[in-house]
C-alpha atoms as a PDB file:
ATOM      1  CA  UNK A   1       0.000   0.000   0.000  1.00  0.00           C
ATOM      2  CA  UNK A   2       1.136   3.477  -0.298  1.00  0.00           C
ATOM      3  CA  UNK A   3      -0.071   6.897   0.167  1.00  0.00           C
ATOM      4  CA  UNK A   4      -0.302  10.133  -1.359  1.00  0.00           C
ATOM      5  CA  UNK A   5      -1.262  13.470   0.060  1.00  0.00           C
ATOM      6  CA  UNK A   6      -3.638  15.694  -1.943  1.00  0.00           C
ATOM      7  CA  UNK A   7      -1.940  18.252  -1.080  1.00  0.00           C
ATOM      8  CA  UNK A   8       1.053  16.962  -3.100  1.00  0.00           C
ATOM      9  CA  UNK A   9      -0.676  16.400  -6.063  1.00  0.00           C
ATOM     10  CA  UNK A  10      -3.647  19.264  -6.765  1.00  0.00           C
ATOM     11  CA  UNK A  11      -5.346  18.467  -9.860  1.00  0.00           C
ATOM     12  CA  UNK A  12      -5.933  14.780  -8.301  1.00  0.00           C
ATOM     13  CA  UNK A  13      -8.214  16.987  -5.011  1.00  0.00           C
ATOM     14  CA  UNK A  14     -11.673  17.228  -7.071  1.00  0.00           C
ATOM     15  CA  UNK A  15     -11.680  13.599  -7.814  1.00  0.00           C
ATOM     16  CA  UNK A  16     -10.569  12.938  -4.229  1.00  0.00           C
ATOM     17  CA  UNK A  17     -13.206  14.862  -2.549  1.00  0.00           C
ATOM     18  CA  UNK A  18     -15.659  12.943  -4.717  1.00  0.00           C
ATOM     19  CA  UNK A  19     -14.283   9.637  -3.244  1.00  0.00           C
ATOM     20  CA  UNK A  20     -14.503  11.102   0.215  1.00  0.00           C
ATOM     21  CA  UNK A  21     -18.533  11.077  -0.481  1.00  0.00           C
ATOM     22  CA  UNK A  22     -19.122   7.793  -1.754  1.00  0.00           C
ATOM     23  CA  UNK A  23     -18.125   8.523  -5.068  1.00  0.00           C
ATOM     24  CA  UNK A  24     -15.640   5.622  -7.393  1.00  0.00           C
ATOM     25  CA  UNK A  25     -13.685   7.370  -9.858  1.00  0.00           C
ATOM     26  CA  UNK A  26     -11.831   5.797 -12.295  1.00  0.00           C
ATOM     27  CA  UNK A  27      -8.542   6.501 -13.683  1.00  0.00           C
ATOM     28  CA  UNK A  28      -8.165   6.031 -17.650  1.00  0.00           C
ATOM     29  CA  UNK A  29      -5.002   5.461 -19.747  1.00  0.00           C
ATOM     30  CA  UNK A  30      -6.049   5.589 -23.425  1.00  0.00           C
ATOM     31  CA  UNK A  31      -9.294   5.048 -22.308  1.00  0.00           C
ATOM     32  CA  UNK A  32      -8.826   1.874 -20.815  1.00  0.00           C
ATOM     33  CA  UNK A  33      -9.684   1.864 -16.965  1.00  0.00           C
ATOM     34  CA  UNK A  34      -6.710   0.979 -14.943  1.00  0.00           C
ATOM     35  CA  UNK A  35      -7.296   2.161 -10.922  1.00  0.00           C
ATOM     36  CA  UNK A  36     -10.039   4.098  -9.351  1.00  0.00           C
ATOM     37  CA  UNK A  37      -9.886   6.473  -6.200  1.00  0.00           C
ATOM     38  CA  UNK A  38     -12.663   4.608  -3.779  1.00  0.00           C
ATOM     39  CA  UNK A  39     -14.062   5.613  -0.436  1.00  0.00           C
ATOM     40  CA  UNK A  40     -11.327   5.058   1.985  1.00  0.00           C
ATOM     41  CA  UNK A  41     -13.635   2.569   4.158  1.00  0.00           C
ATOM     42  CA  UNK A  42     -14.253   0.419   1.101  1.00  0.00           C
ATOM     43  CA  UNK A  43     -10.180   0.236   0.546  1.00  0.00           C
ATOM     44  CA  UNK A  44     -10.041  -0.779   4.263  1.00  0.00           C
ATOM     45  CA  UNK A  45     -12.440  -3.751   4.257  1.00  0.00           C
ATOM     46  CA  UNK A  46     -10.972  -4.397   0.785  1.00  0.00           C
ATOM     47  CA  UNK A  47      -7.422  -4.398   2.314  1.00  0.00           C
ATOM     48  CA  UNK A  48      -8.754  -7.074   5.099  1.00  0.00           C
ATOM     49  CA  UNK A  49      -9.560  -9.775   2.205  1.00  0.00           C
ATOM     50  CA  UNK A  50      -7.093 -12.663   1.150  1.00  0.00           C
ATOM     51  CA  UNK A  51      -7.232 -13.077  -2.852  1.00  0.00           C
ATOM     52  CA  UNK A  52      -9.159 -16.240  -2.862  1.00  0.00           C
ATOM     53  CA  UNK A  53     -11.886 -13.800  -0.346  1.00  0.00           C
ATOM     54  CA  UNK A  54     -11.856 -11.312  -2.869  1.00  0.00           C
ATOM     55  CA  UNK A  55     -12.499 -13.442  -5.737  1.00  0.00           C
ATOM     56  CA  UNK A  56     -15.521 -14.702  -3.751  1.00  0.00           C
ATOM     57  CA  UNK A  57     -16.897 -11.328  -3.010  1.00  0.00           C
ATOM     58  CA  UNK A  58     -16.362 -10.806  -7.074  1.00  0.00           C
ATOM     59  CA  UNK A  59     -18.975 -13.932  -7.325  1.00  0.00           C
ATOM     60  CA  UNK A  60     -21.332 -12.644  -4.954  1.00  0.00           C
ATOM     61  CA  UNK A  61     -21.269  -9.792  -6.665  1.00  0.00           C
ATOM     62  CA  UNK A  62     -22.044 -11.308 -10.423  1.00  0.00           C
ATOM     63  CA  UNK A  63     -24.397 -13.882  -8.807  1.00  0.00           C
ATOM     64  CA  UNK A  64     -26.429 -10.345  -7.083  1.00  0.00           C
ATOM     65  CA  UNK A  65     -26.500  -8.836 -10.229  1.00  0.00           C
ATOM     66  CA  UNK A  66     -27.973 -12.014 -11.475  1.00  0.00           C
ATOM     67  CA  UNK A  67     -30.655 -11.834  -9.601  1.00  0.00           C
ATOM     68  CA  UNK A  68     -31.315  -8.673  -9.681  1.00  0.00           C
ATOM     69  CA  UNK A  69     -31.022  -8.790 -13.640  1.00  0.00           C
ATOM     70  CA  UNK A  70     -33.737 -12.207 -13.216  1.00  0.00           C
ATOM     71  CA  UNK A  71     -36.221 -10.466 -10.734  1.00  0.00           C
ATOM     72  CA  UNK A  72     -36.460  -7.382 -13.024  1.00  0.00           C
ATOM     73  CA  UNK A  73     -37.331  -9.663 -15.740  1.00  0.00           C
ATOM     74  CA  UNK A  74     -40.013 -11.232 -13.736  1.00  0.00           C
ATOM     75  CA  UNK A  75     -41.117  -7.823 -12.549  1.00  0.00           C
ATOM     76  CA  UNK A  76     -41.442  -6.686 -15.847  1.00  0.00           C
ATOM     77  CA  UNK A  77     -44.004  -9.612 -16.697  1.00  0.00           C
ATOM     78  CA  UNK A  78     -41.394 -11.458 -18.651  1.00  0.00           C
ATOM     79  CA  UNK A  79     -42.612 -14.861 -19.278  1.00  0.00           C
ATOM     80  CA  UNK A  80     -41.285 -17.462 -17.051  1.00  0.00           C
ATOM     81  CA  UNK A  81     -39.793 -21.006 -18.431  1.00  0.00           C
ATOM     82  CA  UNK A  82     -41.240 -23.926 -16.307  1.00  0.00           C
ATOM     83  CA  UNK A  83     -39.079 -26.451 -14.436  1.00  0.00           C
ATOM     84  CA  UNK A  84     -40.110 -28.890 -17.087  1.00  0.00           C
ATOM     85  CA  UNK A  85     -39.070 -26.931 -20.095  1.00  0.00           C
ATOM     86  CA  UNK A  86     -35.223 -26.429 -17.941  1.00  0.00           C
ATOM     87  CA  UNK A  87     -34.912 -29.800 -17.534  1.00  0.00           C
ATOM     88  CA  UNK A  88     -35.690 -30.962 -21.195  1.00  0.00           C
ATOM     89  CA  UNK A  89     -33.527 -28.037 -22.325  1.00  0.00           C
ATOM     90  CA  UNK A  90     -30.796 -29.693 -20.494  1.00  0.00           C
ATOM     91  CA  UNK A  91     -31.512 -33.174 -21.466  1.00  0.00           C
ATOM     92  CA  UNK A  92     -32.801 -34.197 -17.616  1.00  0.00           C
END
């Protein structure tokens, strides 16, 4: 980990304030995202997490979005697939 003070590095205070209030902002090189500035207490539970932990939190993430994604669908009066037509889809 290391640190840099804003004050140190001015044109970087905007997107740090935005941080500060919940804000991600993401840092581009040739328009390709490659860091972000995050709220400090997300970088601290982040910190806390092994690699294998964080690429578990990555899946609960996708699998969240998932749902979400699924329970808008049904929301939306999207028309469901029955248990039956699953299973033959899979060859069950």
């Amino acid at each position: 980990m290391s640190e840099l003070a804003v004050e140190n590095a001015p044109g970087m205070a905007a997107p740090v304030h935005e941080a500060a209030r919940g804000q991600v902002v993401y840092i581009t090189e040739g328009g390709m995202r490659v860091a972000a500035i995050v709220p400090a207490a997300l970088a601290a539970e982040l910190e806390r997490l092994t690699p294998a932990q964080l690429g578990e939190l990555l899946e609960d993430f996708a699998d969240a979005a998932a749902a979400r994604a699924a329970r808008a669908a049904v929301d939306s009066g999207e028309p469901l697939v029955s248990w039956d037509e699953v299973k033959a889809e899979a060859g069950l």
